[in-house]
N, C-alpha and C. Protein backbone atom coordinates (compact mmCIF):
# COMPACT_ATOMS: atom_id res chain seq x y z
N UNK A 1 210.09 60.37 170.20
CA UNK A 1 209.26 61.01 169.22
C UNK A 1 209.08 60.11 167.99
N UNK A 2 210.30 59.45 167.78
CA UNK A 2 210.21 58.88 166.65
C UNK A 2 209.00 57.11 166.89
N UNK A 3 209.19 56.71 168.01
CA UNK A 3 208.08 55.76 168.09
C UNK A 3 206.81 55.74 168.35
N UNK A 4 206.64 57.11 168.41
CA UNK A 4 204.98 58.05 168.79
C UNK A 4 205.07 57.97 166.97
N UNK A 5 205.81 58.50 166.87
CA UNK A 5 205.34 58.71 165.03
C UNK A 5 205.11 56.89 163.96
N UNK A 6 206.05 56.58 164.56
CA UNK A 6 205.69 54.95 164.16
C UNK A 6 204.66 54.14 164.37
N UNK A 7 204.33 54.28 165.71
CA UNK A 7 202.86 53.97 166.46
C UNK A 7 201.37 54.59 165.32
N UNK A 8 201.99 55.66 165.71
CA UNK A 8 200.58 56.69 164.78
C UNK A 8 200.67 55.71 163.55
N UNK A 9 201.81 56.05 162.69
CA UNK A 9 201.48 55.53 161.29
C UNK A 9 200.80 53.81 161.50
N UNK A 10 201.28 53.32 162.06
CA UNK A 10 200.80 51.94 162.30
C UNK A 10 199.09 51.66 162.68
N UNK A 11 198.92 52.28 163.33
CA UNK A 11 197.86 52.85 163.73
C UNK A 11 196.20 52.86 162.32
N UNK A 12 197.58 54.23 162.10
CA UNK A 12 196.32 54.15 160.70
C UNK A 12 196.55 53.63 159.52
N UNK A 13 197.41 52.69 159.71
CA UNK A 13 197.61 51.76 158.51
C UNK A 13 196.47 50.30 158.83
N UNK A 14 196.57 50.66 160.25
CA UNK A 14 195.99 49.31 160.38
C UNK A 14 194.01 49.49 160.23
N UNK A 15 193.86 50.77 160.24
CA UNK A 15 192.79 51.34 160.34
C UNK A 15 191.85 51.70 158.53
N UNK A 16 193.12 51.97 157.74
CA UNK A 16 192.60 52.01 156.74
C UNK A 16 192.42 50.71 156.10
N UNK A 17 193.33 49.38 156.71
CA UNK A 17 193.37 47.93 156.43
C UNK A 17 192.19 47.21 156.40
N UNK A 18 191.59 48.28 157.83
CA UNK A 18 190.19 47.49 158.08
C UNK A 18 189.08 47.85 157.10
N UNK A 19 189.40 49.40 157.01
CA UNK A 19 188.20 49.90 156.31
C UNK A 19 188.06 49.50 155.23
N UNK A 20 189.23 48.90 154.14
CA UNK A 20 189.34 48.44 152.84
C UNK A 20 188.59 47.19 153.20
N UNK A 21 189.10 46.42 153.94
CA UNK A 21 188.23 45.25 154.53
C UNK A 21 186.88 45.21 154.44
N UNK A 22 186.13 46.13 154.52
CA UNK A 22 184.77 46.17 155.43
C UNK A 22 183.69 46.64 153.65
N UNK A 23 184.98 47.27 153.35
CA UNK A 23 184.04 48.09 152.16
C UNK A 23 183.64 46.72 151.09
N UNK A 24 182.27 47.29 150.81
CA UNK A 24 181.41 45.89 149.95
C UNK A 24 181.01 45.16 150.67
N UNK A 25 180.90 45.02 151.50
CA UNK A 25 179.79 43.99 152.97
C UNK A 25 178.72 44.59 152.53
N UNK A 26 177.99 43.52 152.69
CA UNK A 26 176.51 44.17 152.33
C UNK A 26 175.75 43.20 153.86
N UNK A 27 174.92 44.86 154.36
CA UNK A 27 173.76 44.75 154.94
C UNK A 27 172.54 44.47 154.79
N UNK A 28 172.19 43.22 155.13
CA UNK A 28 170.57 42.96 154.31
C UNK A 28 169.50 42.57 155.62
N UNK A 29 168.12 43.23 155.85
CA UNK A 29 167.26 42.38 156.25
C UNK A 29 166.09 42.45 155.59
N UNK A 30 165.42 41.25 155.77
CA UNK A 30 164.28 41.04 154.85
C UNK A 30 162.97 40.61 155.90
N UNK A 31 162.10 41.14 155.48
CA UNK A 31 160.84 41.00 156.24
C UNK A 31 159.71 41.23 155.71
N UNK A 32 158.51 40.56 156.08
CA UNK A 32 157.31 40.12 155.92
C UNK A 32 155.89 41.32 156.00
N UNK A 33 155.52 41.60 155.29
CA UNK A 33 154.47 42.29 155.35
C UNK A 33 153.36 41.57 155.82
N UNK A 34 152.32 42.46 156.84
CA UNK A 34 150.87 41.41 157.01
C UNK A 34 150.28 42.21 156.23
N UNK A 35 148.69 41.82 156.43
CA UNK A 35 147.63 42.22 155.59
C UNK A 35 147.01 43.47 156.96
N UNK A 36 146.32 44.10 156.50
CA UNK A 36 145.95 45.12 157.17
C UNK A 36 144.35 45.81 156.53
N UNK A 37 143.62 45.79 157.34
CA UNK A 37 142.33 46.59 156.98
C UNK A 37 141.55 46.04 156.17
N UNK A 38 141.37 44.64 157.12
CA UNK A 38 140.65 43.17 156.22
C UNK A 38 141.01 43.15 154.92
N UNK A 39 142.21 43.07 154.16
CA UNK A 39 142.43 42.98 153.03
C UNK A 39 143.73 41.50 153.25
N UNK A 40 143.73 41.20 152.37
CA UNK A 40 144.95 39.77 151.89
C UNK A 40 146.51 40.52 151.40
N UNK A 41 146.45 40.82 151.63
CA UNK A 41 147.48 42.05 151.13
C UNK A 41 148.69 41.72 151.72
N UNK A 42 149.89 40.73 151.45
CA UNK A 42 151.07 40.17 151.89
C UNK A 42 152.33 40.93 151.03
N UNK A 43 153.78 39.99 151.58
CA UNK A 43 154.63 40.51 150.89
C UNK A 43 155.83 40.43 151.77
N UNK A 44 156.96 40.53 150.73
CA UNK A 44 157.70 40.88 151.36
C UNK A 44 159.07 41.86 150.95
N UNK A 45 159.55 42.71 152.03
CA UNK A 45 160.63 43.92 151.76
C UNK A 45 161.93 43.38 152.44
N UNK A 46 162.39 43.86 151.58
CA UNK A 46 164.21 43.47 151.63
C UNK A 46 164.87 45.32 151.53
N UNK A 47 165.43 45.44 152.42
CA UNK A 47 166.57 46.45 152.53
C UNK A 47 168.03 46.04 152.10
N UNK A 48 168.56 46.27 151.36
CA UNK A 48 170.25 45.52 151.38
C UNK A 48 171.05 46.73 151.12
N UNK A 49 171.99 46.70 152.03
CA UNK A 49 173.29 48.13 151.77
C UNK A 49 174.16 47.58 151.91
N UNK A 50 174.97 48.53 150.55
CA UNK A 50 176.42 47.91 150.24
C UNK A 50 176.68 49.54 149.82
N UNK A 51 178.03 49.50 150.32
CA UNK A 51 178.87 50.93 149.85
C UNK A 51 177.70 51.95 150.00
N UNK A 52 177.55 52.65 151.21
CA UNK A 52 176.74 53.71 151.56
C UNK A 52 175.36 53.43 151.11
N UNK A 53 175.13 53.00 149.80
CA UNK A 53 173.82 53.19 149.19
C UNK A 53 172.83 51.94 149.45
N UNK A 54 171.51 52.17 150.08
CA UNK A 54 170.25 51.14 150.63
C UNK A 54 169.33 50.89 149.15
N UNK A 55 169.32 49.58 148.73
CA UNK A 55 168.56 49.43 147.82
C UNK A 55 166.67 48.59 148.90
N UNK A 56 165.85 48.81 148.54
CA UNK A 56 164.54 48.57 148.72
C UNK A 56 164.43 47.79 147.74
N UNK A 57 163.63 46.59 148.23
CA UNK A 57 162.52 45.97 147.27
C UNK A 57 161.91 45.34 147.82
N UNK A 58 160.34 45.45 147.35
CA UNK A 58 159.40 45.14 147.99
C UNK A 58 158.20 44.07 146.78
N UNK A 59 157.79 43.02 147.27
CA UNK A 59 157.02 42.12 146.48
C UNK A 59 155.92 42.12 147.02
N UNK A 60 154.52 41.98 146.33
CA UNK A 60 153.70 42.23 146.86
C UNK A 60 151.93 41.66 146.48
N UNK A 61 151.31 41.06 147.07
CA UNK A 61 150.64 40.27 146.32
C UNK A 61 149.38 40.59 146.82
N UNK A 62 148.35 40.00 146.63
CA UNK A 62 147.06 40.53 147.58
C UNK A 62 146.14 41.77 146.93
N UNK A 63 146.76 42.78 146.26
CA UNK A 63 146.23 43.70 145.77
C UNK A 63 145.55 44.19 144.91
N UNK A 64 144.74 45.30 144.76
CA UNK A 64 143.76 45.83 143.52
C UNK A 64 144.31 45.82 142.62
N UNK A 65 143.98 45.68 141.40
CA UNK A 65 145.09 46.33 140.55
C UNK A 65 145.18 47.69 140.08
N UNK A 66 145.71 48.34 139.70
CA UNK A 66 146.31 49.85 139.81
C UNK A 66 147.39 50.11 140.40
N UNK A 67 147.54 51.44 140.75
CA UNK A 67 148.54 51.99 141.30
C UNK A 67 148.36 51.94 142.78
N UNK A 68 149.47 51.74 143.59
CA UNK A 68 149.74 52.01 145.08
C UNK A 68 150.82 52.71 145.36
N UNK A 69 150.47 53.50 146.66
CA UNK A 69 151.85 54.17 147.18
C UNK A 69 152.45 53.19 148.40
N UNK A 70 153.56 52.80 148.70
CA UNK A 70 154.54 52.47 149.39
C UNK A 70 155.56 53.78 150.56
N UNK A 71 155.12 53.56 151.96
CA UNK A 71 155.96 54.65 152.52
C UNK A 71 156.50 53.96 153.66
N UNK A 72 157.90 54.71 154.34
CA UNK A 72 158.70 54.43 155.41
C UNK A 72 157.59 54.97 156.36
N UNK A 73 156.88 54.90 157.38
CA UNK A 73 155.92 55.25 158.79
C UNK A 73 156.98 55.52 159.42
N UNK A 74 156.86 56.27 160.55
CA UNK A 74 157.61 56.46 161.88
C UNK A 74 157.82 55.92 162.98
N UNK A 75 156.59 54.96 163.10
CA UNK A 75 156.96 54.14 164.10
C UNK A 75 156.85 52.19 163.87
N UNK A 76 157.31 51.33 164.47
CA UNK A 76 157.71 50.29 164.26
C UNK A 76 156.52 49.37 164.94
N UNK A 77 155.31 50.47 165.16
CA UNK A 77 153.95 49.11 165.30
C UNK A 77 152.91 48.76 164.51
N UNK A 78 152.93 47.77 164.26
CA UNK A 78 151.75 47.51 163.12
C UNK A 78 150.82 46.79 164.11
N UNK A 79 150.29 47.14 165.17
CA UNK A 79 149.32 46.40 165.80
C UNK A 79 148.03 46.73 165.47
N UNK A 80 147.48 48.01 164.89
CA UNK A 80 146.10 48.39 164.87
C UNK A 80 145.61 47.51 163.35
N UNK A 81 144.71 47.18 163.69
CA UNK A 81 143.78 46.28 162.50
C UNK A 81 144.14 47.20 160.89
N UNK A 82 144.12 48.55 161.45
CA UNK A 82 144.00 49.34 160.21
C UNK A 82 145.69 50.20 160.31
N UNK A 83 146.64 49.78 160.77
CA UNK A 83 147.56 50.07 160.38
C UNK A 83 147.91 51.69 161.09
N UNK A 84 147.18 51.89 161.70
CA UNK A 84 147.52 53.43 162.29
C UNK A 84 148.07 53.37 163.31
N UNK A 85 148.84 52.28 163.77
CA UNK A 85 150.04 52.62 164.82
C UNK A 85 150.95 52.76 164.56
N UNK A 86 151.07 52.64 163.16
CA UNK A 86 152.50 52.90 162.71
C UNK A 86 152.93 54.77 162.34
N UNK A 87 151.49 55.56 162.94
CA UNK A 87 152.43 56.80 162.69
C UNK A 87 152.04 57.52 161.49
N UNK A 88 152.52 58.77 161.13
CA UNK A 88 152.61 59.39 159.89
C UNK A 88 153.84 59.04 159.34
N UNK A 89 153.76 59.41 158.17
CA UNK A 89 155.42 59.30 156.94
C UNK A 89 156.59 59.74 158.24
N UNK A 90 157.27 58.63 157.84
CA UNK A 90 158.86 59.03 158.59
C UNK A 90 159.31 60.22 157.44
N UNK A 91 159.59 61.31 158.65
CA UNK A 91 160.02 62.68 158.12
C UNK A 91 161.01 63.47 159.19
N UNK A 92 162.19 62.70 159.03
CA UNK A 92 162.93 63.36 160.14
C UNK A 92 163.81 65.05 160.15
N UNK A 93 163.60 65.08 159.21
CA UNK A 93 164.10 66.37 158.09
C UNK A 93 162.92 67.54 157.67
N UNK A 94 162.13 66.71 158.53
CA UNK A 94 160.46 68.62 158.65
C UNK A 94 160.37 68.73 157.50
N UNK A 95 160.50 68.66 156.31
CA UNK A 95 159.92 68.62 155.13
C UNK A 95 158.28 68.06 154.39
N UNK A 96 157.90 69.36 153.96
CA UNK A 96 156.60 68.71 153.13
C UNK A 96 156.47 67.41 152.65
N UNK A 97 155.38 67.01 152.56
CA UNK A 97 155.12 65.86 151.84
C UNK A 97 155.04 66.28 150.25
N UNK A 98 155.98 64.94 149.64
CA UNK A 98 156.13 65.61 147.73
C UNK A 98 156.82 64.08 147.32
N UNK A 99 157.38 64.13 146.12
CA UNK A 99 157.77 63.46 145.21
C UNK A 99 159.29 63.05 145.68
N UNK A 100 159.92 61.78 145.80
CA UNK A 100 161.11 61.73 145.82
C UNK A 100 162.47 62.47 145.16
N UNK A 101 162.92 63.16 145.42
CA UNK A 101 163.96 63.93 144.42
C UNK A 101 163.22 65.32 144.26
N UNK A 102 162.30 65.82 144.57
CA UNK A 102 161.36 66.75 144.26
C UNK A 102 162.40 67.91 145.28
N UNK A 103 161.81 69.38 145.06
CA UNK A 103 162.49 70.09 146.62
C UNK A 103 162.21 69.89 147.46
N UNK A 104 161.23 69.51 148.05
CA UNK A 104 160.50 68.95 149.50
C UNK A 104 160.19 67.51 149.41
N UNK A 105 160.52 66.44 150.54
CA UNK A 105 160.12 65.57 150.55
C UNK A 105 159.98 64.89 151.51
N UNK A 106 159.34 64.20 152.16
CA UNK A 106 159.92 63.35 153.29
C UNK A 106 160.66 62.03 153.07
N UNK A 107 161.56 61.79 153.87
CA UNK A 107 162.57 60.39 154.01
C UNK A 107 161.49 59.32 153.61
N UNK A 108 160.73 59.27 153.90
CA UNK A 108 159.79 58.02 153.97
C UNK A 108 158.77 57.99 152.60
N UNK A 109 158.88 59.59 151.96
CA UNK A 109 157.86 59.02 150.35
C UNK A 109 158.72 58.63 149.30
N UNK A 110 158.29 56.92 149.29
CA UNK A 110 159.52 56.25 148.21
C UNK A 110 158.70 56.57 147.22
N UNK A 111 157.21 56.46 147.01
CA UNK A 111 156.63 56.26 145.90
C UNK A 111 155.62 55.46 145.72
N UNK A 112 154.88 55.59 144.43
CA UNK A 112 153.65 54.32 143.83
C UNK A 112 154.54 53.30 142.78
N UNK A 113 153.67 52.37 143.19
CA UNK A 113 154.30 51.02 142.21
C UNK A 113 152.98 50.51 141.70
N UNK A 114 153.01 49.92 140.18
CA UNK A 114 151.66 49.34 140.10
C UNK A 114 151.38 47.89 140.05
N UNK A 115 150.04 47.28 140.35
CA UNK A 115 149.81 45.95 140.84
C UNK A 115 149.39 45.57 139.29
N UNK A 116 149.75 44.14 138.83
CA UNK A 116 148.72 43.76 137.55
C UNK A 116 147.34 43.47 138.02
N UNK A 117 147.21 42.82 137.18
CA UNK A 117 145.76 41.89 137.32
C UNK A 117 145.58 40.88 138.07
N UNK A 118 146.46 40.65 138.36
CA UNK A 118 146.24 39.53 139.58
C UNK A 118 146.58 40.30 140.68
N UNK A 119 146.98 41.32 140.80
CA UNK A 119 147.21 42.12 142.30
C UNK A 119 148.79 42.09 142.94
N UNK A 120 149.34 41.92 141.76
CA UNK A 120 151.02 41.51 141.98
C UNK A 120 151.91 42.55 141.99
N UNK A 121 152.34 43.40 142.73
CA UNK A 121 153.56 44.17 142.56
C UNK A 121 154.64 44.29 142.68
N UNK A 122 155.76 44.92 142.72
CA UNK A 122 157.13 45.37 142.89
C UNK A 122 157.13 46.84 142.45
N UNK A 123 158.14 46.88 143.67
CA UNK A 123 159.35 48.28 143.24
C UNK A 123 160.37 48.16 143.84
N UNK A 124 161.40 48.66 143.13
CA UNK A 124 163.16 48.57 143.67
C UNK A 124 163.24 50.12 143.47
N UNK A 125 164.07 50.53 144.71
CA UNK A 125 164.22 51.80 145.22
C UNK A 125 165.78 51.97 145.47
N UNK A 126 166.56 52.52 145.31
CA UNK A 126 167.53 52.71 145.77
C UNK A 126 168.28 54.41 146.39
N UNK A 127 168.66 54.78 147.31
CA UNK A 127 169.31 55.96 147.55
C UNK A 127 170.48 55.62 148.81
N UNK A 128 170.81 56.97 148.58
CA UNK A 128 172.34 56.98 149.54
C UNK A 128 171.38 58.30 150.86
N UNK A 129 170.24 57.93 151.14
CA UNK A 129 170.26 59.06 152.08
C UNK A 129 169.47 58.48 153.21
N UNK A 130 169.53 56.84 153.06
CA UNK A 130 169.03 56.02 153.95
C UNK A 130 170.24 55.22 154.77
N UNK A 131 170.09 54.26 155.96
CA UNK A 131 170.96 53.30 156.35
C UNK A 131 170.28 52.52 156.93
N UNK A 132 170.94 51.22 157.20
CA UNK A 132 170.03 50.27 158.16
C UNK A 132 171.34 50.07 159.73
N UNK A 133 170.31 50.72 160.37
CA UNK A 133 171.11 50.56 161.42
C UNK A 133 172.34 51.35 162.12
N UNK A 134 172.65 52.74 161.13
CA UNK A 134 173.76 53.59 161.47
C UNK A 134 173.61 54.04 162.74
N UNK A 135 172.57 54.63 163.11
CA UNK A 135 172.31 55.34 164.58
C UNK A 135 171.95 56.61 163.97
N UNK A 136 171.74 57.19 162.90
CA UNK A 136 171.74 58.65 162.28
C UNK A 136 170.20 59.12 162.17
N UNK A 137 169.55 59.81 163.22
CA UNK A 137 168.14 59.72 163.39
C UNK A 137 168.02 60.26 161.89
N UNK A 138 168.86 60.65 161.05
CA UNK A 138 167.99 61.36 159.73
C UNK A 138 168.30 60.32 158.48
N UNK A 139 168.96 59.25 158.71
CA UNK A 139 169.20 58.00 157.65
C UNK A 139 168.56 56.93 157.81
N UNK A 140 168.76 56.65 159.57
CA UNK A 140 168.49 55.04 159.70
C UNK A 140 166.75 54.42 159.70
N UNK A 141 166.33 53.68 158.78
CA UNK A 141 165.25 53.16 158.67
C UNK A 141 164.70 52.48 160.03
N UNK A 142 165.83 51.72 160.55
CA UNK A 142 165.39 50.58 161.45
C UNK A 142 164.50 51.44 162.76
N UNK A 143 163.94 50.95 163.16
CA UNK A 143 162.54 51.57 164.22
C UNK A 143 161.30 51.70 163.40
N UNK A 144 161.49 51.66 162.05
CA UNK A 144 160.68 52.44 161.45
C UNK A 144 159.50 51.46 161.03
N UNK A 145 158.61 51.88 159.93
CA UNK A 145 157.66 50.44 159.37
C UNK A 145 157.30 51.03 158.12
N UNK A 146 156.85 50.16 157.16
CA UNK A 146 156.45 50.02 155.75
C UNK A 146 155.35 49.95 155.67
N UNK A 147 154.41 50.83 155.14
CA UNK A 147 152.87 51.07 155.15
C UNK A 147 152.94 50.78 153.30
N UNK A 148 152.03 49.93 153.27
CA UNK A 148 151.45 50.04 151.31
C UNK A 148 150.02 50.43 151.81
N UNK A 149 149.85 51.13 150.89
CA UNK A 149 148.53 51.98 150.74
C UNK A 149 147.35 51.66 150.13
N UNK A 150 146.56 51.77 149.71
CA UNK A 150 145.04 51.45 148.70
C UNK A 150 145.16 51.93 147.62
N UNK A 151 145.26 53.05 147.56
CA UNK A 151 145.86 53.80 146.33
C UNK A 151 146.90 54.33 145.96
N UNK A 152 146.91 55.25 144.82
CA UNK A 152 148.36 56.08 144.76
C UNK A 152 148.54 56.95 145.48
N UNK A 153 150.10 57.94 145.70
CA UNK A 153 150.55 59.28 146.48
C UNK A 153 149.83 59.99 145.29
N UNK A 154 149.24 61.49 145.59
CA UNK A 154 149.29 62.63 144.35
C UNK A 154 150.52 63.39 144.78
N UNK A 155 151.67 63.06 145.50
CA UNK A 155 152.11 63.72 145.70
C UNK A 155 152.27 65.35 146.08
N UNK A 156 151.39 65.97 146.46
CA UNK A 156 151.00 67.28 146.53
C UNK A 156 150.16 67.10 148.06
N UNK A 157 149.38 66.56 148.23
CA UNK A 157 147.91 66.37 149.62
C UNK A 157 148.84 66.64 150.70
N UNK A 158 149.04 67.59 151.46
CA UNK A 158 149.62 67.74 152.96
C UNK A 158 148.98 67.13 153.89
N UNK A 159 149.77 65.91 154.88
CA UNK A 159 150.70 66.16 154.72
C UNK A 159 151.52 64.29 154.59
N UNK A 160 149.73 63.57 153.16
CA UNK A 160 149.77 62.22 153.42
C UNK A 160 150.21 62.19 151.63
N UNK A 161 149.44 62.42 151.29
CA UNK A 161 149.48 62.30 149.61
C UNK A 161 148.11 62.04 149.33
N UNK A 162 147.46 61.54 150.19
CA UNK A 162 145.87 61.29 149.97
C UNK A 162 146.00 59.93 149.01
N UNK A 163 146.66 58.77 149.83
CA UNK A 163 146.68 57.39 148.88
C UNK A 163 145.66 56.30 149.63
N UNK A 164 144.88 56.83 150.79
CA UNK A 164 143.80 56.23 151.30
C UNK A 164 144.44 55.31 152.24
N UNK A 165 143.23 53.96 152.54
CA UNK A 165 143.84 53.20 153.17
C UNK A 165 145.16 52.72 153.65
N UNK A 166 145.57 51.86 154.55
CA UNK A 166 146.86 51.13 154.79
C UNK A 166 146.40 49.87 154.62
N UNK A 167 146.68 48.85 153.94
CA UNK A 167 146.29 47.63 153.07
C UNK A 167 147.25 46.52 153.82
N UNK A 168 148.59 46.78 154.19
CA UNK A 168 149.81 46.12 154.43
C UNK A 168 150.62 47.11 155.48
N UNK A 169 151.57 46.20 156.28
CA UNK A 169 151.94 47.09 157.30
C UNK A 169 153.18 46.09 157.68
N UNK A 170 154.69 46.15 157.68
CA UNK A 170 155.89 45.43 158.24
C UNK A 170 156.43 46.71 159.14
N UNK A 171 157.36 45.75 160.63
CA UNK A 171 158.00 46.66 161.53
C UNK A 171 159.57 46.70 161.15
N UNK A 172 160.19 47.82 160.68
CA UNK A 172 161.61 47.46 160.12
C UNK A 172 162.01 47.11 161.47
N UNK A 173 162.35 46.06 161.68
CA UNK A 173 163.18 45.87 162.71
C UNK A 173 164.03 44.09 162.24
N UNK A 174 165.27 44.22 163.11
CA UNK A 174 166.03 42.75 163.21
C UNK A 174 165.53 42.05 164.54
């Protein structure tokens, strides 16, 4: 009994050894946006996770200037000229389309970012309710794809936001 109990403790000593180990690794992939729907519209998105939480950032060049919306798609093809193989908003959680943090939302509406005058954007996104790569059909990004839009979300339009075109289109994948 007593080396069943020694075993065990060893066990999870060696288990919490690892996990201290592991914690602060950061997960990163970074990938390339094309242009989509005869527009010049490039870029590129970086996912990086460290300690549960997925930070986004996305650079972005090619564009009108104003506001654009940025969303996670559902599926991982950007083959159609105009970007519609990639799907509606990744929404694995049946939720309305709305505002991030809002009561309803889907996984996939990060938001609008705005372009200057030369057509230049960014946004950095961060949450803990994403992963890259967990296996958790309601976290993990990867399968998924990055649609930038023409315009802004109104956040409200069921069940897109009404931000028009798809301008840009990446497949999250490694």
């Amino acid at each position: 009994m007593r080396k069943i109990i020694l075993v065990a403790l060893g066990v999870v000593a060696l288990t919490t050894g690892c996990k201290t180990k592991t914690e602060g690794k950061v997960n990163e992939l970074k990938i390339a946006l094309e242009p989509k729907s005869d527009t010049k519209t490039k870029g590129t998105v970086t996912f990086s996770e460290k300690n549960g939480t997925v930070t986004f950032t996305a650079n972005i060049s090619g564009l009108t200037p104003g506001m654009h919306a940025i969303h996670i798609h559902e599926k991982s093809d950007c083959s159609a000229a105009d970007g519609s193989s990639a799907g509606g908003h990744w929404n694995p959680t049946f939720k309305k389309h709305g505002k991030w943090g809002a009561e309803e939302y889907h996984k996939g509406d990060i938001g609008n970012f705005a372009a200057d005058e030369n057509g230049n954007g960014k946004i950095v996104f961060s949450t803990d309710e994403w992963c890259i790569g967990c296996g958790d059909e309601t976290k993990d990004v990867l399968g998924k794809s990055i649609i930038v839009h023409q315009g802004a979300d109104d956040f409200v339009t069921q069940p897109t936001g009404n931000a028009g075109g798809r301008v840009a289109c990446t497949a999250i994948i490694r």
